[in-house]
C-alpha atoms as a PDB file:
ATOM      1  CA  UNK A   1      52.168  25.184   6.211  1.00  0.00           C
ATOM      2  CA  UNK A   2      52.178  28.678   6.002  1.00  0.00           C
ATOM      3  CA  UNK A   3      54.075  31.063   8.724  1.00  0.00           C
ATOM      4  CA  UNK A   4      51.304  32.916   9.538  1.00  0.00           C
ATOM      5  CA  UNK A   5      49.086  29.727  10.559  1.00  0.00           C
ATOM      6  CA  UNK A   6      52.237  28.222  12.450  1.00  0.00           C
ATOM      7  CA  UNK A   7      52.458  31.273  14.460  1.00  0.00           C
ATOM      8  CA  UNK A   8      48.468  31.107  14.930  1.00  0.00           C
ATOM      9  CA  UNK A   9      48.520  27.627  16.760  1.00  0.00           C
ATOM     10  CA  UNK A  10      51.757  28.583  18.402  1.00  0.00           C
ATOM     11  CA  UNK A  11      50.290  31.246  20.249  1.00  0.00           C
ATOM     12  CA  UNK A  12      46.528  29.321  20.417  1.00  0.00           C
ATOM     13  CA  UNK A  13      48.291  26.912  22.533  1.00  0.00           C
ATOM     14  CA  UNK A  14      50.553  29.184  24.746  1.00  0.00           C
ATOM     15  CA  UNK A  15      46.642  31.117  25.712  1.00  0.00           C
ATOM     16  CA  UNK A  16      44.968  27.395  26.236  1.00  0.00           C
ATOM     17  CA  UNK A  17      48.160  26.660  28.322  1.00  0.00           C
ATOM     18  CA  UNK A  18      47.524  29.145  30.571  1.00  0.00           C
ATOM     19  CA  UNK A  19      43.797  29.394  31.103  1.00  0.00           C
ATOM     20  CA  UNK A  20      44.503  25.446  31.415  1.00  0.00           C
ATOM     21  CA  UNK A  21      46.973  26.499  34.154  1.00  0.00           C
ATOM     22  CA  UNK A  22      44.726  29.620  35.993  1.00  0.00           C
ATOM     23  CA  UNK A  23      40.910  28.432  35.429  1.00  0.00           C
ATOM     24  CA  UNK A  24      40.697  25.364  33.033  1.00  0.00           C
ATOM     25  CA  UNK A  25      38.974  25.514  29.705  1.00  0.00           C
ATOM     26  CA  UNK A  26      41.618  25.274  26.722  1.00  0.00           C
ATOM     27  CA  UNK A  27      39.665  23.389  24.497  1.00  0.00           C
ATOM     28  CA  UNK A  28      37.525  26.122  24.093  1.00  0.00           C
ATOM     29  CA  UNK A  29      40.697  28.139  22.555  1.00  0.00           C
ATOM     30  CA  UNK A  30      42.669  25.619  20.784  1.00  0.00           C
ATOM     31  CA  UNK A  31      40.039  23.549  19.320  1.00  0.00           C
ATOM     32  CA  UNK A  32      38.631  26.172  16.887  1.00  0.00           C
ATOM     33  CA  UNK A  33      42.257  27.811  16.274  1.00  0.00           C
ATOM     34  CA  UNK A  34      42.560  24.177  14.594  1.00  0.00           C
ATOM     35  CA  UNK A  35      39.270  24.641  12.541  1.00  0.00           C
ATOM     36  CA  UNK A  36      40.591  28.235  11.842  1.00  0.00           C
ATOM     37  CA  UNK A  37      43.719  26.510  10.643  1.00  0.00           C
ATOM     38  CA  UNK A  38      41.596  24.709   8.340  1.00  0.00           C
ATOM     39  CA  UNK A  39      41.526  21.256   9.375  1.00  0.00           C
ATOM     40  CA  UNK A  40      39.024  19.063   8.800  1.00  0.00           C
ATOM     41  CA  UNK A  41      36.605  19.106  12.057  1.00  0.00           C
ATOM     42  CA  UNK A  42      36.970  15.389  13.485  1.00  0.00           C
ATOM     43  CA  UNK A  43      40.639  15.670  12.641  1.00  0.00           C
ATOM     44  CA  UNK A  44      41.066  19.286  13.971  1.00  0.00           C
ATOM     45  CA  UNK A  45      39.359  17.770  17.245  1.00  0.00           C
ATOM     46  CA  UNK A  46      41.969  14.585  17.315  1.00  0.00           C
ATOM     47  CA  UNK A  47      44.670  16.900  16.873  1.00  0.00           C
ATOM     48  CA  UNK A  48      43.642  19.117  19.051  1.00  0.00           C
ATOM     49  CA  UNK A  49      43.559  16.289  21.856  1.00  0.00           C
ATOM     50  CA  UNK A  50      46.873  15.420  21.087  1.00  0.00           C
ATOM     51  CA  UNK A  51      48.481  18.934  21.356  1.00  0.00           C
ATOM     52  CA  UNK A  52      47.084  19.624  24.810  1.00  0.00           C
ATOM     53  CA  UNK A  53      47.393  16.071  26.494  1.00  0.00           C
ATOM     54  CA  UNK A  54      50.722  16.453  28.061  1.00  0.00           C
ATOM     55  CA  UNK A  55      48.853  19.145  30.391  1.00  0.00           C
ATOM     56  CA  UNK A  56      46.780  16.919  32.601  1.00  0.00           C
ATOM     57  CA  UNK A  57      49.978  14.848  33.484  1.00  0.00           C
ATOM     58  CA  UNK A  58      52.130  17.772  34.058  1.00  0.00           C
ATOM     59  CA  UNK A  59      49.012  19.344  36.316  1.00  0.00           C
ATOM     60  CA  UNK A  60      48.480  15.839  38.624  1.00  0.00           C
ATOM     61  CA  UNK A  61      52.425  15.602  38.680  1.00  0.00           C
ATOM     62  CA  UNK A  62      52.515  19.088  40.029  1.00  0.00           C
ATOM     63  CA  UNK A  63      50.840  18.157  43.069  1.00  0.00           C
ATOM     64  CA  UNK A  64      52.345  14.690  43.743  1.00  0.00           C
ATOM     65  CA  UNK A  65      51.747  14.801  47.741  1.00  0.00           C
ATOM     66  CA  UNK A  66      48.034  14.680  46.655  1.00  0.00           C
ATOM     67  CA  UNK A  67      48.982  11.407  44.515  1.00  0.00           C
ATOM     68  CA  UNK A  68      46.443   8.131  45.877  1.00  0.00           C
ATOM     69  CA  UNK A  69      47.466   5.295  46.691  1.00  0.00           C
ATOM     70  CA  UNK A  70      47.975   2.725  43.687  1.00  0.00           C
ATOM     71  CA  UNK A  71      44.875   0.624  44.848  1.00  0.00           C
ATOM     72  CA  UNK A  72      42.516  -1.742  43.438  1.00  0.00           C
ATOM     73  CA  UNK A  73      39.896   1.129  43.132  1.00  0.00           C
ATOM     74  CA  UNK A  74      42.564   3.107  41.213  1.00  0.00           C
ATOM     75  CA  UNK A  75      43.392   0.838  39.338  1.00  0.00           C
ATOM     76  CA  UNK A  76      39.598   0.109  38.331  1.00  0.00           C
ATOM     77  CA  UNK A  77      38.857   3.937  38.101  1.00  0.00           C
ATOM     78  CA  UNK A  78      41.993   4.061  35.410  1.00  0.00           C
ATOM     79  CA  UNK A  79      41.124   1.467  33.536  1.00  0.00           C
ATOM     80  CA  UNK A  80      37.184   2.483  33.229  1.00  0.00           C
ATOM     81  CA  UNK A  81      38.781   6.111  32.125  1.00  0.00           C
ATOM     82  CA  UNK A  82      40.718   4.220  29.320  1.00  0.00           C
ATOM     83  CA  UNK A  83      38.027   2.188  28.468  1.00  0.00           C
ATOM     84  CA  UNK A  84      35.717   5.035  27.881  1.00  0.00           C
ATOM     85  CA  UNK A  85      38.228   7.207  25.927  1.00  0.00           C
ATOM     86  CA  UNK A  86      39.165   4.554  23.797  1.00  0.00           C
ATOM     87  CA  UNK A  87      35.137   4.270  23.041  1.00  0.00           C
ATOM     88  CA  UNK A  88      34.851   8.357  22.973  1.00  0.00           C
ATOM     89  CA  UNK A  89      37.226   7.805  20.115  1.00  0.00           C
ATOM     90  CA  UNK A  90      36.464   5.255  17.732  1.00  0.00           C
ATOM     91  CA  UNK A  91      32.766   6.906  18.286  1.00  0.00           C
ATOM     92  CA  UNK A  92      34.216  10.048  16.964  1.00  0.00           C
ATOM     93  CA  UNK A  93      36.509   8.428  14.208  1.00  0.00           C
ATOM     94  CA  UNK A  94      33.117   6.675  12.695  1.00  0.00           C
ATOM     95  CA  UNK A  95      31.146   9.568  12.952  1.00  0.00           C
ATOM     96  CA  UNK A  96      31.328  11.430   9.348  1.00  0.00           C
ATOM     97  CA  UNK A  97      32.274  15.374   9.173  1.00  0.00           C
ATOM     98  CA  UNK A  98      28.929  16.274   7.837  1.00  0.00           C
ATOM     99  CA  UNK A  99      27.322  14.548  10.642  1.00  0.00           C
ATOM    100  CA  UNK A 100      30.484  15.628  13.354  1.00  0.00           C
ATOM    101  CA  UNK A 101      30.235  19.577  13.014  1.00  0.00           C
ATOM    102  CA  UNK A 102      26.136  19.244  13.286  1.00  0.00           C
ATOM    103  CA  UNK A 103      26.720  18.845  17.333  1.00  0.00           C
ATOM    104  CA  UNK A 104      29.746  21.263  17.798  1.00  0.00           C
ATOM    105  CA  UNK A 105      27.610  24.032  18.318  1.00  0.00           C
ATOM    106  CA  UNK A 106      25.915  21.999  20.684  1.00  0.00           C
ATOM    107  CA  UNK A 107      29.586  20.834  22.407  1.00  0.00           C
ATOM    108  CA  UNK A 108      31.325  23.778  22.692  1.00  0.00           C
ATOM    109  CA  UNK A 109      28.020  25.218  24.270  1.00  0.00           C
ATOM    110  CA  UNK A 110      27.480  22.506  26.441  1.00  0.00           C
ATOM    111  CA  UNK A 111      31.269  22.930  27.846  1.00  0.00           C
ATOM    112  CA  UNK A 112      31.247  26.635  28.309  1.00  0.00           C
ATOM    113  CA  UNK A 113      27.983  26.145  30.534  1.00  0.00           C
ATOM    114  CA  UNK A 114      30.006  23.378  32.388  1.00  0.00           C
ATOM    115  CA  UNK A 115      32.589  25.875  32.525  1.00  0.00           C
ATOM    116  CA  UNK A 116      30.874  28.708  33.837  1.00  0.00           C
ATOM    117  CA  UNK A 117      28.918  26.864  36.356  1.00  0.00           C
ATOM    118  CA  UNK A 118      31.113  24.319  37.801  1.00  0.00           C
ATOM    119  CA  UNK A 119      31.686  25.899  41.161  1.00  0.00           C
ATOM    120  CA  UNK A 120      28.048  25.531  41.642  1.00  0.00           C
ATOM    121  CA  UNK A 121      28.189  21.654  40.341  1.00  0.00           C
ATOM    122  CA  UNK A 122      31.143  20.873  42.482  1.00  0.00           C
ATOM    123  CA  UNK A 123      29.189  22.162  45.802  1.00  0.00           C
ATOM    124  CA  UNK A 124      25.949  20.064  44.438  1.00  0.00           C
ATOM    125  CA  UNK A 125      28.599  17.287  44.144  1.00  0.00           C
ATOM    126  CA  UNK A 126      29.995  17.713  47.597  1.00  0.00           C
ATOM    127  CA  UNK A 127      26.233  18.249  49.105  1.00  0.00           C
ATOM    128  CA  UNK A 128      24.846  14.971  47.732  1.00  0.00           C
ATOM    129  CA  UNK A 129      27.543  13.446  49.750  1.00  0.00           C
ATOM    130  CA  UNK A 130      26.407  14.659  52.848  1.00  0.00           C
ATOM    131  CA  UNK A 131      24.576  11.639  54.491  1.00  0.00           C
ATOM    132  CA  UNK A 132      25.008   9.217  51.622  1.00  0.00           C
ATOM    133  CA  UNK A 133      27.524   6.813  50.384  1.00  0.00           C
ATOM    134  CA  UNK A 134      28.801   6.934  46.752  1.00  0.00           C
ATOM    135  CA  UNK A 135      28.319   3.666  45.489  1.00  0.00           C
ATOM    136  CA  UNK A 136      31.668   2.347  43.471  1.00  0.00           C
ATOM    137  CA  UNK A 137      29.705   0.888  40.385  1.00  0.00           C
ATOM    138  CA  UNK A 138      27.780   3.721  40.082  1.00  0.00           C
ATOM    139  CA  UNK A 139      30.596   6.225  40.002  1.00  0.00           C
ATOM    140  CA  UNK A 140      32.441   3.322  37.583  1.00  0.00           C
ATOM    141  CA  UNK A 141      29.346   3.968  35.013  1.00  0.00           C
ATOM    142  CA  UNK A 142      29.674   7.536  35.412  1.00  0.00           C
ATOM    143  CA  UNK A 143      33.433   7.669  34.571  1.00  0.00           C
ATOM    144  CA  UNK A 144      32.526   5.549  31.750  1.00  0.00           C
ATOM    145  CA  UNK A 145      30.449   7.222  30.733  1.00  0.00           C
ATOM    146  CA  UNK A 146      32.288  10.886  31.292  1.00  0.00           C
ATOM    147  CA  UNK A 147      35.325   9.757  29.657  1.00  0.00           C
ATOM    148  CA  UNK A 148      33.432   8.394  26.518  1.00  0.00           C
ATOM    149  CA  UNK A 149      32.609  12.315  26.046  1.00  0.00           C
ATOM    150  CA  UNK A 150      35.869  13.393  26.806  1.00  0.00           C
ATOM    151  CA  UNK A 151      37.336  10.343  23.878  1.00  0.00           C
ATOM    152  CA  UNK A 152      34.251  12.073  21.440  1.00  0.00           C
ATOM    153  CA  UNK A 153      35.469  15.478  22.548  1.00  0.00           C
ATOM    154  CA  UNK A 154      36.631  16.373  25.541  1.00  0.00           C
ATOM    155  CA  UNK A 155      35.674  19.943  26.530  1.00  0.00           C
ATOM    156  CA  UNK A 156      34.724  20.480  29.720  1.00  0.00           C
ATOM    157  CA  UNK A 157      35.885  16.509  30.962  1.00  0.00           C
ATOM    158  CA  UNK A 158      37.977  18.130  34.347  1.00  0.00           C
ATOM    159  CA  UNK A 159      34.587  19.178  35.424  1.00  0.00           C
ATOM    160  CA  UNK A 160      32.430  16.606  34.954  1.00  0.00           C
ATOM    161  CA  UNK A 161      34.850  13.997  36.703  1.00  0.00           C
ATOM    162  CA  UNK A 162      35.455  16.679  39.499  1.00  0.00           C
ATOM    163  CA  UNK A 163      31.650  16.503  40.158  1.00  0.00           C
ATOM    164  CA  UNK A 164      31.996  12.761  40.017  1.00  0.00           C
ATOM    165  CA  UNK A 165      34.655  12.317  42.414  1.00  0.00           C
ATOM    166  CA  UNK A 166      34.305  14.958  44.958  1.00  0.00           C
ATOM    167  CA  UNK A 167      30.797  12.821  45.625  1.00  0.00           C
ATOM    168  CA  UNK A 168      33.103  11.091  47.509  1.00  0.00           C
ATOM    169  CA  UNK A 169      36.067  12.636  48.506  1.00  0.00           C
ATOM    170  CA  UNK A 170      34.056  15.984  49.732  1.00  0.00           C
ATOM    171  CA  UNK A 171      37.545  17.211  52.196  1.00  0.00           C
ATOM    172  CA  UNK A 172      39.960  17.129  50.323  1.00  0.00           C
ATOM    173  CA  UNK A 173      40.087  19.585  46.876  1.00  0.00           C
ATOM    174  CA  UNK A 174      43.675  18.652  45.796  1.00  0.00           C
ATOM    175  CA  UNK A 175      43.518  15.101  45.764  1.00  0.00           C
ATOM    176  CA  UNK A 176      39.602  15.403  43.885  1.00  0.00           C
ATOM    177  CA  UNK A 177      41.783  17.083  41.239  1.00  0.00           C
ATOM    178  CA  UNK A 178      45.031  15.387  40.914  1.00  0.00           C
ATOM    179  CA  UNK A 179      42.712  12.356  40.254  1.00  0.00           C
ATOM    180  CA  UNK A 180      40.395  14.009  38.303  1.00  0.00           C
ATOM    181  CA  UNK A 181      43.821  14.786  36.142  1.00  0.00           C
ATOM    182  CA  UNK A 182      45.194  11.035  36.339  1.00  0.00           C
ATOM    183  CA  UNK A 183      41.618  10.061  35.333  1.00  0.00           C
ATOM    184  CA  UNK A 184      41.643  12.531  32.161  1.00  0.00           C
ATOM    185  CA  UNK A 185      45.784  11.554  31.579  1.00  0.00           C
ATOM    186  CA  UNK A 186      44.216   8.079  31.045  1.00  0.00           C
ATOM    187  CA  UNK A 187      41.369   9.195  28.901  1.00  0.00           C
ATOM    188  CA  UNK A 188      43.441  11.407  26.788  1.00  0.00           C
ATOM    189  CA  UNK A 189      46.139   8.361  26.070  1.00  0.00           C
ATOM    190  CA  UNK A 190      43.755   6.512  25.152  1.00  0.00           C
ATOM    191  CA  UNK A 191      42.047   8.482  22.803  1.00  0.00           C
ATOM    192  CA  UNK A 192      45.234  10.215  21.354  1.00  0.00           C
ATOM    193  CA  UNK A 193      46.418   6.393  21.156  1.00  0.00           C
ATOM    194  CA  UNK A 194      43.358   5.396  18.700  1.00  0.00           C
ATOM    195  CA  UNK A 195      43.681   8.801  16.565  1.00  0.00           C
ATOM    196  CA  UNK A 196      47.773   8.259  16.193  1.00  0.00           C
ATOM    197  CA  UNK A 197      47.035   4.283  15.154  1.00  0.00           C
ATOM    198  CA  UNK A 198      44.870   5.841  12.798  1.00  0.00           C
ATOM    199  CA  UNK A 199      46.150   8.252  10.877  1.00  0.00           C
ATOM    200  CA  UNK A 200      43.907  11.164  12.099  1.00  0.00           C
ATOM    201  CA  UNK A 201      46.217  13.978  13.628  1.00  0.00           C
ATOM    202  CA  UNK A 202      47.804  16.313  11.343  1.00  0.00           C
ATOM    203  CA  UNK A 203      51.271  16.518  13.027  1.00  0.00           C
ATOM    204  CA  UNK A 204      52.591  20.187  11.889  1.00  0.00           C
ATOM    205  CA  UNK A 205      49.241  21.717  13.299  1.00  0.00           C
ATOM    206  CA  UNK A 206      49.864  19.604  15.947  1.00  0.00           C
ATOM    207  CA  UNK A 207      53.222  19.612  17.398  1.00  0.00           C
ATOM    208  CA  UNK A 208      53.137  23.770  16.921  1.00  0.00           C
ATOM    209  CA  UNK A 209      50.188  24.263  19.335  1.00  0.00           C
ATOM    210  CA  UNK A 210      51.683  21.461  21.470  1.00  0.00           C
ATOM    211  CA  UNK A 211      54.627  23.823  22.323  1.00  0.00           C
ATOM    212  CA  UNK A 212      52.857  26.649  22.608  1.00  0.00           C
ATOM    213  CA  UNK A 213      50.859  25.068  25.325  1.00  0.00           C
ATOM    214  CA  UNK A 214      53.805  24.035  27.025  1.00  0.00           C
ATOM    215  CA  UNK A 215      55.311  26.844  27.327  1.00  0.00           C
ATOM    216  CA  UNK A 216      51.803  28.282  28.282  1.00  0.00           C
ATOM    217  CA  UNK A 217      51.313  25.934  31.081  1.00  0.00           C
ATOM    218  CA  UNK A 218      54.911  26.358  32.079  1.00  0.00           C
ATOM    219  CA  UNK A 219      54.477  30.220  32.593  1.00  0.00           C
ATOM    220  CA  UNK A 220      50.562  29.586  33.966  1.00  0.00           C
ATOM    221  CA  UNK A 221      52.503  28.397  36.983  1.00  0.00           C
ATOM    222  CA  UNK A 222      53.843  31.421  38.087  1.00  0.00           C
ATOM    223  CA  UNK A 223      51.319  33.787  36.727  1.00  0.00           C
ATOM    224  CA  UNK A 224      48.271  31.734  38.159  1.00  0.00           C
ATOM    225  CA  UNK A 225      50.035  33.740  41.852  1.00  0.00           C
ATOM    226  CA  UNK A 226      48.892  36.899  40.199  1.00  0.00           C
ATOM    227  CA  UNK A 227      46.829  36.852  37.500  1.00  0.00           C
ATOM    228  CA  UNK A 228      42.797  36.380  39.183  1.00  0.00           C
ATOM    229  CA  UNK A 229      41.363  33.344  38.016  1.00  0.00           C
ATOM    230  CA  UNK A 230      37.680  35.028  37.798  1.00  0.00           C
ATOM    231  CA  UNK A 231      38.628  37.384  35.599  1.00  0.00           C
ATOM    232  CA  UNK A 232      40.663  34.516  33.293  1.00  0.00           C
ATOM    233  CA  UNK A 233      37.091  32.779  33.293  1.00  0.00           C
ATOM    234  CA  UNK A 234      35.321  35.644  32.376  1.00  0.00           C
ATOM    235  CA  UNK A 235      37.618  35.465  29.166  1.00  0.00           C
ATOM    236  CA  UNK A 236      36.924  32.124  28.510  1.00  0.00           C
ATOM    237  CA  UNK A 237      33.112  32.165  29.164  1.00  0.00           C
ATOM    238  CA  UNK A 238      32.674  34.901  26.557  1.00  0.00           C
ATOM    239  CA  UNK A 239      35.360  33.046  23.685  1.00  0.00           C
ATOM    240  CA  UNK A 240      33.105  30.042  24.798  1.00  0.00           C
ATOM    241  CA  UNK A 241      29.807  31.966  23.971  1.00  0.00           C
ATOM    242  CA  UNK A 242      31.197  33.862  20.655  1.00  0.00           C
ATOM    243  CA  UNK A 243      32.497  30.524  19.500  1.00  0.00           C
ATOM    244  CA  UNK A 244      28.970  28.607  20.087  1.00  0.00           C
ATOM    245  CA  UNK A 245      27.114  31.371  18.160  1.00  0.00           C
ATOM    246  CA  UNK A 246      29.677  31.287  15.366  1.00  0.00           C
ATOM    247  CA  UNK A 247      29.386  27.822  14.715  1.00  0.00           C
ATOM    248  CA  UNK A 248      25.672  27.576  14.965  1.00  0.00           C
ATOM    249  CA  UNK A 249      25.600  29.958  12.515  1.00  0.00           C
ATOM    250  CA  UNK A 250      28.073  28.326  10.302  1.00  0.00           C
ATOM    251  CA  UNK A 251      26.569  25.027  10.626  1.00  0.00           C
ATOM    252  CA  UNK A 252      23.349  25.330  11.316  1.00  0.00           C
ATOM    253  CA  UNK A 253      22.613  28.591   8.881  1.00  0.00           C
END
């Protein structure tokens, strides 16, 4: 692999380490520096899973006096995250390329709306809560059925589950979001787990935007205290929207 594209993924993953770290959203940066690198699209997207797993563990870690209690519910919500991400994934691994990059227009659109507009879902979230109790097999489906997305793809996971869970747990941010990363830890290994068994992830490409978003989400720590997150956003709403129309007019035109 040539210098050049080493030093491309490098520093793809040190900027999705650090939106990751200040606003969220790094898929929408590293996933087509790995189709820039010229990786096949379903394998660019596994590989691309793997390099910025590690993050959602570091980020629930972070915050252990958040942690829940290690509960039947837990437990339940874990293994429905694992169980969804393991189907996300074999989805994605029989899904051809010529039939894969037909939707990733439609994806990466689809997250950068999530993105831009998930302070408004998270207060619908917290709203429908008021007066009403969340039922647990509903919220199973959903995670289900969230995490089967974020196995298939994964932008814009964080804030669907967010949504999900801060139905019920309105009070209490931190601990909606160090689940919400334990929930997407579990999604992610399981997913990454299915691509690795099978051959998928091209492990240069990888493993050189896996540091880079290390040490991205390493200095995002200390930068998120000064840095705005708005204007971080703003950034990644616009890449979001440039990358949608570039695609749809790759693969669509």
């Amino acid at each position: 692999m040539q210098v050049e594209l080493i030093l491309m993924l490098f520093f793809a993953g040190v900027v999705g380490g650090l939106v990751n770290a200040i606003a969220g959203g790094a898929t929408l940066i590293t996933f087509p520096a790995m189709i820039a690198a010229g990786l096949p699209p379903i394998a660019a997207n596994a590989s691309n899973a793997v390099a910025i797993s590690p993050g959602h563990l570091i980020a629930a870690i972070a915050d252990w006096e958040k942690f829940p209690p290690l509960n039947r519910q837990l437990v339940r919500s874990l293994v429905a995250a694992a169980f969804g991400g393991v189907a996300g994934a074999l989805l994605l691994l029989a899904t051809p390329d010529r039939y894969f990059v037909l939707p990733v227009p439609v994806l990466i659109g689809f997250a950068t709306a999530l993105f831009a507009f998930a302070p408004q879902v998270q207060a619908w979230a917290i709203r429908r809560r008021a007066g009403a109790s969340a039922s647990p097999v509903v919220e199973l489906g959903v995670i289900v059925g969230a995490s089967i997305y974020g196995g298939f793809f994964g932008a814009g996971l964080g804030i669907i589950l967010t949504a999900v869970l801060s139905v019920a747990e309105p009070n209490d941010i931190r601990r909606v979001k160090v689940l919400k990363n334990l929930l997407a830890t579990a999604v992610s290994l399981a997913a990454v787990t299915i691509f690795i068994a099978q051959g998928t992830v091209y492990w240069r490409e990888t493993l050189s935007m896996l540091v880079g978003a290390l040490f991205g989400g390493y200095a995002g720590g200390y930068l998120v205290r000064v840095l705005p997150a708005q204007a971080v956003r703003s950034v990644v709403i616009i890449a979001g929207l440039a990358t949608t129309i570039f695609y749809g007019w790759k693969y669509w035109y």
